[in-house]
Protein backbone atom coordinates (compact mmCIF):
# COMPACT_ATOMS: atom_id res chain seq x y z
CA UNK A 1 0.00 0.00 0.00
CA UNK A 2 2.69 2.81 1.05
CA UNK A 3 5.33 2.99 -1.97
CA UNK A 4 7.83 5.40 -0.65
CA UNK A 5 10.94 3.64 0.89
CA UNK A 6 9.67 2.50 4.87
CA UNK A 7 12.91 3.96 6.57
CA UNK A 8 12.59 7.34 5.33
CA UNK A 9 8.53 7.47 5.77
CA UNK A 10 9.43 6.64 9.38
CA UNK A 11 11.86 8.93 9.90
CA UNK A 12 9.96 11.74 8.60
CA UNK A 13 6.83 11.05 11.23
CA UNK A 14 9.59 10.64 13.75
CA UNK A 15 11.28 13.77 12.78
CA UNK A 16 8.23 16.00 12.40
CA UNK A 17 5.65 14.91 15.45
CA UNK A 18 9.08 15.56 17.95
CA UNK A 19 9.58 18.53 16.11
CA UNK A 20 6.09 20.00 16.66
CA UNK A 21 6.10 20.95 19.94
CA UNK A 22 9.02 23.12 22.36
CA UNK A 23 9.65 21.69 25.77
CA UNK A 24 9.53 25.13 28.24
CA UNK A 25 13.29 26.38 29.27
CA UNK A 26 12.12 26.08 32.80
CA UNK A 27 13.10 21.94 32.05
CA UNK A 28 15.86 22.35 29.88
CA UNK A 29 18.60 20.70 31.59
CA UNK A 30 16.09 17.64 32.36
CA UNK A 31 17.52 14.41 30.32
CA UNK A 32 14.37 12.93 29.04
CA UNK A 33 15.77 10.16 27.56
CA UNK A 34 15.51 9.11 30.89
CA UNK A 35 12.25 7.72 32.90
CA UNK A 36 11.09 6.19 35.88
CA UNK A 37 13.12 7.24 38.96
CA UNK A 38 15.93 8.99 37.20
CA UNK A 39 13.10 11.41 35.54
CA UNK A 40 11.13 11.71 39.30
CA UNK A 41 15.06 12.58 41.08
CA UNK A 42 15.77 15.37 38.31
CA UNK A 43 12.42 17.06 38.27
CA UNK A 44 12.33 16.81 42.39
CA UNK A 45 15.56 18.63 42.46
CA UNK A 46 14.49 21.61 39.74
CA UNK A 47 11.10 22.07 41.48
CA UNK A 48 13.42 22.51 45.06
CA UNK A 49 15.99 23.95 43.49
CA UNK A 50 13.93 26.79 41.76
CA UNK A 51 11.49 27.15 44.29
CA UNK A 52 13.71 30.76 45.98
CA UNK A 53 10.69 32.21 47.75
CA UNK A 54 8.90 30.88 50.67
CA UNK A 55 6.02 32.82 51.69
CA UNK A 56 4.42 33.04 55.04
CA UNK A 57 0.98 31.66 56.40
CA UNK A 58 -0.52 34.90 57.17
CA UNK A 59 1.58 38.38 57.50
CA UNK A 60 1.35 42.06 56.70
CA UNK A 61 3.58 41.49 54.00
CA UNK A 62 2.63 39.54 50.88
CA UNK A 63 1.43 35.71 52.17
CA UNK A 64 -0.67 32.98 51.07
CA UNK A 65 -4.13 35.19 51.30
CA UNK A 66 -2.50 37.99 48.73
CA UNK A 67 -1.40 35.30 46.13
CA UNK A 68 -4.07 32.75 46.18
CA UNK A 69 -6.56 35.79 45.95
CA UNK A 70 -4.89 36.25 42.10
CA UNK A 71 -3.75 32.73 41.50
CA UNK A 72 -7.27 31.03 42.23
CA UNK A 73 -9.64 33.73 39.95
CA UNK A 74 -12.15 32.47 38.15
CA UNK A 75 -12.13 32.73 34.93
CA UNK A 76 -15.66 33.39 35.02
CA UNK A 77 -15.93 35.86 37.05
CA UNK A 78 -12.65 38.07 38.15
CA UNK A 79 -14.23 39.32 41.47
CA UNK A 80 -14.44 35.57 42.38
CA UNK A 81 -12.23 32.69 43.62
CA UNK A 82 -12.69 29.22 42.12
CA UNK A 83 -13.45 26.53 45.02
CA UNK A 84 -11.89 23.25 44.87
CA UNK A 85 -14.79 20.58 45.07
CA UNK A 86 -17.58 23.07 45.04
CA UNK A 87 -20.00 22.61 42.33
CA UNK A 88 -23.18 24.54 42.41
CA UNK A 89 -23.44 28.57 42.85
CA UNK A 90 -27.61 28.30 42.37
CA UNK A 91 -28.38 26.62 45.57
CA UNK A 92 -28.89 27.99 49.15
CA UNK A 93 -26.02 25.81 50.70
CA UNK A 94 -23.07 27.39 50.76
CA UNK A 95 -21.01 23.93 51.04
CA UNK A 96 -21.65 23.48 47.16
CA UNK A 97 -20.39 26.99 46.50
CA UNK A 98 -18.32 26.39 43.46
CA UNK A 99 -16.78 29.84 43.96
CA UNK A 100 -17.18 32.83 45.92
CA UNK A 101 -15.79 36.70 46.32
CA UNK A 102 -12.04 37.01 46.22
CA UNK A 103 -12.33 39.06 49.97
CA UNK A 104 -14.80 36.43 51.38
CA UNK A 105 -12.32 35.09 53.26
CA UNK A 106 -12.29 33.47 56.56
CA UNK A 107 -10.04 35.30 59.50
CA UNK A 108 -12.37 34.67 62.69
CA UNK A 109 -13.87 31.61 64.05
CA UNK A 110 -17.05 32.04 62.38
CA UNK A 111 -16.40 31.07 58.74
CA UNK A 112 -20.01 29.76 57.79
CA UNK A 113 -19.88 31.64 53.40
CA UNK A 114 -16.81 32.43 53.75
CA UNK A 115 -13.74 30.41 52.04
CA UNK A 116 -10.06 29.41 53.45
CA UNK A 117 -7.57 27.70 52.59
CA UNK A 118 -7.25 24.29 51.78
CA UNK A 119 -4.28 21.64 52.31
CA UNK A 120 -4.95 19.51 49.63
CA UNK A 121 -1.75 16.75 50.65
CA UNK A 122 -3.25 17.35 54.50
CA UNK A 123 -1.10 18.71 56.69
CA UNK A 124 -1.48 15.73 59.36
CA UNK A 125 -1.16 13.06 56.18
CA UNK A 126 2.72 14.58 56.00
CA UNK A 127 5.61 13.00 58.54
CA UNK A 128 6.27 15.40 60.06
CA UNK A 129 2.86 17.03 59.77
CA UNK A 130 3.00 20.13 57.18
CA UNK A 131 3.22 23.32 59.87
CA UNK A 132 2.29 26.90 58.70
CA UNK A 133 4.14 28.84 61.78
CA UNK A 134 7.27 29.50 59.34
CA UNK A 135 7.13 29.80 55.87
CA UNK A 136 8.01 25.93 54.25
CA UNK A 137 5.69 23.11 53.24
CA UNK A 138 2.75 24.02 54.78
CA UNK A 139 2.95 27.34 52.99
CA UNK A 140 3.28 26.04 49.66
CA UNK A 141 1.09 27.85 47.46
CA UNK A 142 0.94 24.66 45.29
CA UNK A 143 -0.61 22.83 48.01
CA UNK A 144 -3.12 25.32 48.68
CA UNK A 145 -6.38 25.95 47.37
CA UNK A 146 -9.11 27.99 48.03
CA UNK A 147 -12.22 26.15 49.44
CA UNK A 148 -15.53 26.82 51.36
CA UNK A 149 -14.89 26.52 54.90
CA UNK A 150 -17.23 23.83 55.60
CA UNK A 151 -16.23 22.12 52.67
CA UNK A 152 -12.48 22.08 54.10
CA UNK A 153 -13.78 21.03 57.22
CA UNK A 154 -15.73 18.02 55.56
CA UNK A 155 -12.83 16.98 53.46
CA UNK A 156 -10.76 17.39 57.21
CA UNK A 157 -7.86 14.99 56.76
CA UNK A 158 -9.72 12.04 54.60
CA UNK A 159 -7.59 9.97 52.19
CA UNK A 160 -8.60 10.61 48.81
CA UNK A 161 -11.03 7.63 46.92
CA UNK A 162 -12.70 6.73 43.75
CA UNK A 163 -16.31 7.85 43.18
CA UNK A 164 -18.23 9.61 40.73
CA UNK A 165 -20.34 12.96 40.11
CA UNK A 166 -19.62 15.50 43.00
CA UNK A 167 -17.28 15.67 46.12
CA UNK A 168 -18.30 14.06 49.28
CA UNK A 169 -17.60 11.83 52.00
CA UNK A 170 -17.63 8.14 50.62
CA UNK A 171 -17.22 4.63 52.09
CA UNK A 172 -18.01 5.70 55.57
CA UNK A 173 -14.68 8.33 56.36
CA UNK A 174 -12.88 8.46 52.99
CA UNK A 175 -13.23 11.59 50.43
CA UNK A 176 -14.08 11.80 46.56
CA UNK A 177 -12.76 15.24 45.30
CA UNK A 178 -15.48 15.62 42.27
CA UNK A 179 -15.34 14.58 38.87
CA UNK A 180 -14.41 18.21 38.16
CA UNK A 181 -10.74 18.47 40.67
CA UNK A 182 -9.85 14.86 40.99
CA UNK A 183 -7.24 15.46 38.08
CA UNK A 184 -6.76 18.54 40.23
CA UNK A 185 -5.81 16.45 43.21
CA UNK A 186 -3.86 14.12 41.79
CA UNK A 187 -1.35 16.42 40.48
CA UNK A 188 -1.02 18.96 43.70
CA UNK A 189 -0.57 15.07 45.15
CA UNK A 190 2.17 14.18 42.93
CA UNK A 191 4.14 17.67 42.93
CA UNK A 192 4.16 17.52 46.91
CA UNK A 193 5.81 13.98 46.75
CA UNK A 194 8.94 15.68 43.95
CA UNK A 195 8.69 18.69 46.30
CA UNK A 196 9.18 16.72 49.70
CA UNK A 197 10.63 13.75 49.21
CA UNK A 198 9.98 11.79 52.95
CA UNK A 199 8.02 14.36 53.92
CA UNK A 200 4.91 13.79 52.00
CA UNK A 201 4.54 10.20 50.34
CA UNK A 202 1.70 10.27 48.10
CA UNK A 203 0.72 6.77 48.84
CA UNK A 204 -0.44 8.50 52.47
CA UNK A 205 -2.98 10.50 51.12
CA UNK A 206 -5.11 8.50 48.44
CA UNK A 207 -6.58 4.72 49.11
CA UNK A 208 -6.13 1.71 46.41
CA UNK A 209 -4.09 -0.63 44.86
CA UNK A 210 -1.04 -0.16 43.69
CA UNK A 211 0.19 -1.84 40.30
CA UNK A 212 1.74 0.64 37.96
CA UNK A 213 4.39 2.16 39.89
CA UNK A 214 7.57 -0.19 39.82
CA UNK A 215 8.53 1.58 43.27
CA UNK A 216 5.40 0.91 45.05
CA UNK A 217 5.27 4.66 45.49
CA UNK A 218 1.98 6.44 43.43
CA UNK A 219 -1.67 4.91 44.00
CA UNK A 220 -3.25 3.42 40.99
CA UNK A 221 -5.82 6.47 41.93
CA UNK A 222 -3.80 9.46 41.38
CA UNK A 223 -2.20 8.10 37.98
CA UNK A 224 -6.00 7.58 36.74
CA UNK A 225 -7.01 10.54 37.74
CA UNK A 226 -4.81 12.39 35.97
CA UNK A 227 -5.70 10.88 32.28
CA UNK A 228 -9.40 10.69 33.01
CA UNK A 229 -9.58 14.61 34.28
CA UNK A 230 -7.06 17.12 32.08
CA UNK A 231 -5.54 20.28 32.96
CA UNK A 232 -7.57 23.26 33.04
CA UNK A 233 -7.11 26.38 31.85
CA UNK A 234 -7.86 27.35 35.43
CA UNK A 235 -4.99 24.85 36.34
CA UNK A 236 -2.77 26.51 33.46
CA UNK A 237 -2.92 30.15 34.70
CA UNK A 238 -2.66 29.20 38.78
CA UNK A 239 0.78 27.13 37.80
CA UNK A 240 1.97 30.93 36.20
CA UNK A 241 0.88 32.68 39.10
CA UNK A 242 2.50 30.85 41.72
CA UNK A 243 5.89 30.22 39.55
CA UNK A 244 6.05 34.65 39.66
CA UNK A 245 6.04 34.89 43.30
CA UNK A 246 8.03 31.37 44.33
CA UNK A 247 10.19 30.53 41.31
CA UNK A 248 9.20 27.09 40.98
CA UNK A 249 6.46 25.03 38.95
CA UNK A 250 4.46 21.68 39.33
CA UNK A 251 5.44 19.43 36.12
CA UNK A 252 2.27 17.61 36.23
CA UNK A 253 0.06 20.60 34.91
CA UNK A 254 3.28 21.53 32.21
CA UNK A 255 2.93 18.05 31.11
CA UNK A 256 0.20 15.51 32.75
CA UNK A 257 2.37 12.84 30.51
CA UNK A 258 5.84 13.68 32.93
CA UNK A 259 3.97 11.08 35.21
CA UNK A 260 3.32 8.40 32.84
CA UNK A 261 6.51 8.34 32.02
CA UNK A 262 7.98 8.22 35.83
CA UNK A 263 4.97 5.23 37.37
CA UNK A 264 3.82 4.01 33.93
CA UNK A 265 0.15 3.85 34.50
CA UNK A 266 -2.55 5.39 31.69
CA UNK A 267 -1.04 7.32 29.13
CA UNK A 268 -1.83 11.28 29.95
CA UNK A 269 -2.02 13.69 27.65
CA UNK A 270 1.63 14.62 26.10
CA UNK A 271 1.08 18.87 26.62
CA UNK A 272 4.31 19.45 24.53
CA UNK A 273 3.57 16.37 21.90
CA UNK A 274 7.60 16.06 22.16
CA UNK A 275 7.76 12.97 24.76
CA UNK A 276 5.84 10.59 23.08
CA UNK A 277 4.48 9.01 19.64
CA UNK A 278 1.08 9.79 17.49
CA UNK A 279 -1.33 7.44 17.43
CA UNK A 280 -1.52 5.74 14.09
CA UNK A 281 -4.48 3.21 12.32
CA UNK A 282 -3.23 -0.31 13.06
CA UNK A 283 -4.82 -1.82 10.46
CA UNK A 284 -6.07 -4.43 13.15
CA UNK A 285 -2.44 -5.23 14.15
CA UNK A 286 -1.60 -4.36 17.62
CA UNK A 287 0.86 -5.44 20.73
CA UNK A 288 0.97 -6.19 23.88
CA UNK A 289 1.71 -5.21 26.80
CA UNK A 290 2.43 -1.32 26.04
CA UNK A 291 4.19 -1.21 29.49
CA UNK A 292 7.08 -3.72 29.78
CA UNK A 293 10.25 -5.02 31.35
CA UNK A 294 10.81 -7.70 29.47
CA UNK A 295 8.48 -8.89 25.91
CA UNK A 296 6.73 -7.41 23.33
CA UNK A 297 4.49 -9.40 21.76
CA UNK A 298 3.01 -9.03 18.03
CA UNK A 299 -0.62 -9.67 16.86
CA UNK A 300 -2.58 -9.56 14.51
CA UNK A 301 -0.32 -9.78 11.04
CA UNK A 302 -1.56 -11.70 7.99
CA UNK A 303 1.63 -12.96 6.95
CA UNK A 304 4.17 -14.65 8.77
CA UNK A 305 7.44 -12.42 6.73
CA UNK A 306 8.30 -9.22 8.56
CA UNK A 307 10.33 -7.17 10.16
CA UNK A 308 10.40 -5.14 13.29
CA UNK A 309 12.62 -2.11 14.52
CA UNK A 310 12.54 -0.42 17.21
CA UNK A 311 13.87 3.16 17.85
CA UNK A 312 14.73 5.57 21.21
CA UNK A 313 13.15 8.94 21.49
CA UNK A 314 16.22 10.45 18.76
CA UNK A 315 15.02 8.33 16.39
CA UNK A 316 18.01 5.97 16.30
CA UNK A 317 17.08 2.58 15.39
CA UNK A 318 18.54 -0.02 18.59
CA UNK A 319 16.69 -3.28 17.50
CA UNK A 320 15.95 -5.48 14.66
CA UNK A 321 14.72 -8.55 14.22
CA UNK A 322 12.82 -10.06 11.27
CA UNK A 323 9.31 -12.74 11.52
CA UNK A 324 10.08 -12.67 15.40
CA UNK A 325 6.36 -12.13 17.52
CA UNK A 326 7.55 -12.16 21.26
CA UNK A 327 10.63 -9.24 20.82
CA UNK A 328 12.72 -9.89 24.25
CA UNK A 329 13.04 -5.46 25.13
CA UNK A 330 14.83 -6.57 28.43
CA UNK A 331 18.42 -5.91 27.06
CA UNK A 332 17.02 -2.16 26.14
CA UNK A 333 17.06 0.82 28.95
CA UNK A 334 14.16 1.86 30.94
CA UNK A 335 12.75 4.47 28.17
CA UNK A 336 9.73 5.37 25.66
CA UNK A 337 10.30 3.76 22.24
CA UNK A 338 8.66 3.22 19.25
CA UNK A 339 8.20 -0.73 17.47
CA UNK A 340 7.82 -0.09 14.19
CA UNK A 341 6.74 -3.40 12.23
CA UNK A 342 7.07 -3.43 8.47
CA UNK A 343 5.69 -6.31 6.28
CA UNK A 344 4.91 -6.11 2.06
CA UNK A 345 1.80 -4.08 2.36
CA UNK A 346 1.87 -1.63 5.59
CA UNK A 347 3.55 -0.41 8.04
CA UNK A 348 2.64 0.00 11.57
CA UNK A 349 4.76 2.16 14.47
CA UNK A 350 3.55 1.55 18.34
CA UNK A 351 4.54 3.25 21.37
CA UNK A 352 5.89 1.18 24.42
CA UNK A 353 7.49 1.87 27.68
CA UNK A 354 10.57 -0.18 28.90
CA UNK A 355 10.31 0.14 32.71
């Protein structure tokens, strides 16, 4: 079917989908030819590094209350703050709020309409517990969001679960953030684990299995979460906001894919479109398992004479083998590649992870 020569016709889809897209300068000394660990240790130590400005709790200077009062605007309405697992401004309970007025803010014990701040990793979930006294980890802006009062007091210090449709208390003590923030969640989650390595494990603060993550170290939850729910605009804008006061940025929102490639898991969205492969028609031909430390296995081919390649992330080709349907990857490093199989009438490139 294709009649131009099948090296150069991969090479040029190579060549122009990495091509497309411009990884920010903010992670230009990040190797990502590397994944896993390696990729989790380098952006932990640029989001520390970076991060110059610690701001306090509550001060006459410039704190929390000044910043989140820009970074968490709706873009709906600029008087207003958005309110993480609020969803309904129509109804009389102000619990649902899904956002109120920027200076609505609670200061005094009575806080009943009024919004605060939010600890989405809780502060008690932390070891040691996140403290606000001095400016540090509990004062990360990252980790703050604004939220009704009584909704922050509902959500207390609950471990994140699965559900569906709005936020709530689920499973007799456990918390669903809302179909709306759970993507939300799970990448304030996964910053505050690169951020504070020790401090603040994210397999403290969300329930479930955990399969995807060679390390043990990222519920199933969070990595689900953050395919099934995308970054917002909303999300976009706060990550700006907050990287102009403390210097530093959470990956996840840059690129929701950054954490597929560190705990494998479901394939995110790839913001840049630099870090991993287009999706191409198979033609019914397909293999499995995408996610692999050992074989690849082909299926689905008509004829039994073919060849297979597969390349690294430069495009360099770093195995061949020819009418072979279980491809042994193990000798290859942990990395995203691309199997490209080639018979008389097609040819068909997949994306696979070597963990």
């Amino acid at each position: 079917m294709l009649k131009l020569n099948s090296s150069l016709f991969f090479c040029l889809i190579f060549i122009l989908h990495f091509s497309w897209a411009q990884i920010p300068d903010y992670y230009s000394d990040i190797d990502f030819d590397q994944q896993g660990v390696s990729l989790r240790i380098q952006l932990s130590n640029l989001i520390g590094d970076t991060h110059h400005t610690f701001l306090p709790y509550t001060s006459g200077a410039t704190d929390t209350w000044d910043v989140m009062r820009i970074s968490d605007l709706s873009s709906e309405n600029s008087d207003n703050v958005l309110l993480i697992y609020g969803y309904d401004d129509e109804d009389d309970d102000f619990i649902n709020d899904r956002s109120r007025d920027a200076y609505d803010s609670c200061h005094l014990a009575w806080c009943s309409g009024k919004w605060n701040r939010e600890h989405v990793f809780a502060r008690s979930l932390s070891n040691p517990a996140l403290t606000t006294n001095d400016p540090g980890s509990g004062t990360d802006i990252h980790n703050l969001r604004a939220a009704d009062s009584q909704k922050n007091s509902q959500r207390s210090n609950r471990l994140f679960t699965d559900g569906s449709g709005n936020s709530g208390i689920v499973d007799g003590g456990l918390f669903f953030p809302g179909d709306e923030w759970k993507g939300d969640v799970a990448r304030i989650i996964m910053y505050m684990y690169l951020r504070y390595p020790g401090q603040c494990d994210a397999v403290n603060s969300a329930t479930g299995p955990i399969t995807y993550a060679i390390q043990n170290d990222m519920p199933d939850l969070l990595l689900e979460w953050n395919q099934e729910d995308p970054v917002s605009d909303f999300e976009l804008t706060r990550n700006d906001v907050i990287y102009s006061y403390q210097g530093n940025r959470n990956p996840f929102i840059d690129n929701p894919f950054l954490a597929s490639l560190i705990w494998n898991g479901p394939q995110a969205d790839d913001a840049w479109g630099t870090l991993s492969a287009p999706d191409y028609d198979t033609q019914g031909v397909f293999i499995y398992p995408s996610v692999t430390d050992h074989f690849i296995t082909v299926n689905g081919l008509g004829s039994n004479k073919f060849k297979t390649t597969v390349y690294n992330q430069l495009g360099q080709a770093v195995l061949d083998s020819k009418n072979e349907k279980n491809i042994n990857v193990s000798i290859l490093p942990p990395g995203v590649y691309i199997l490209v199989i080639r018979d008389s009438e097609q040819i068909n490139p997949f994306k696979f992870i070597k963990k």
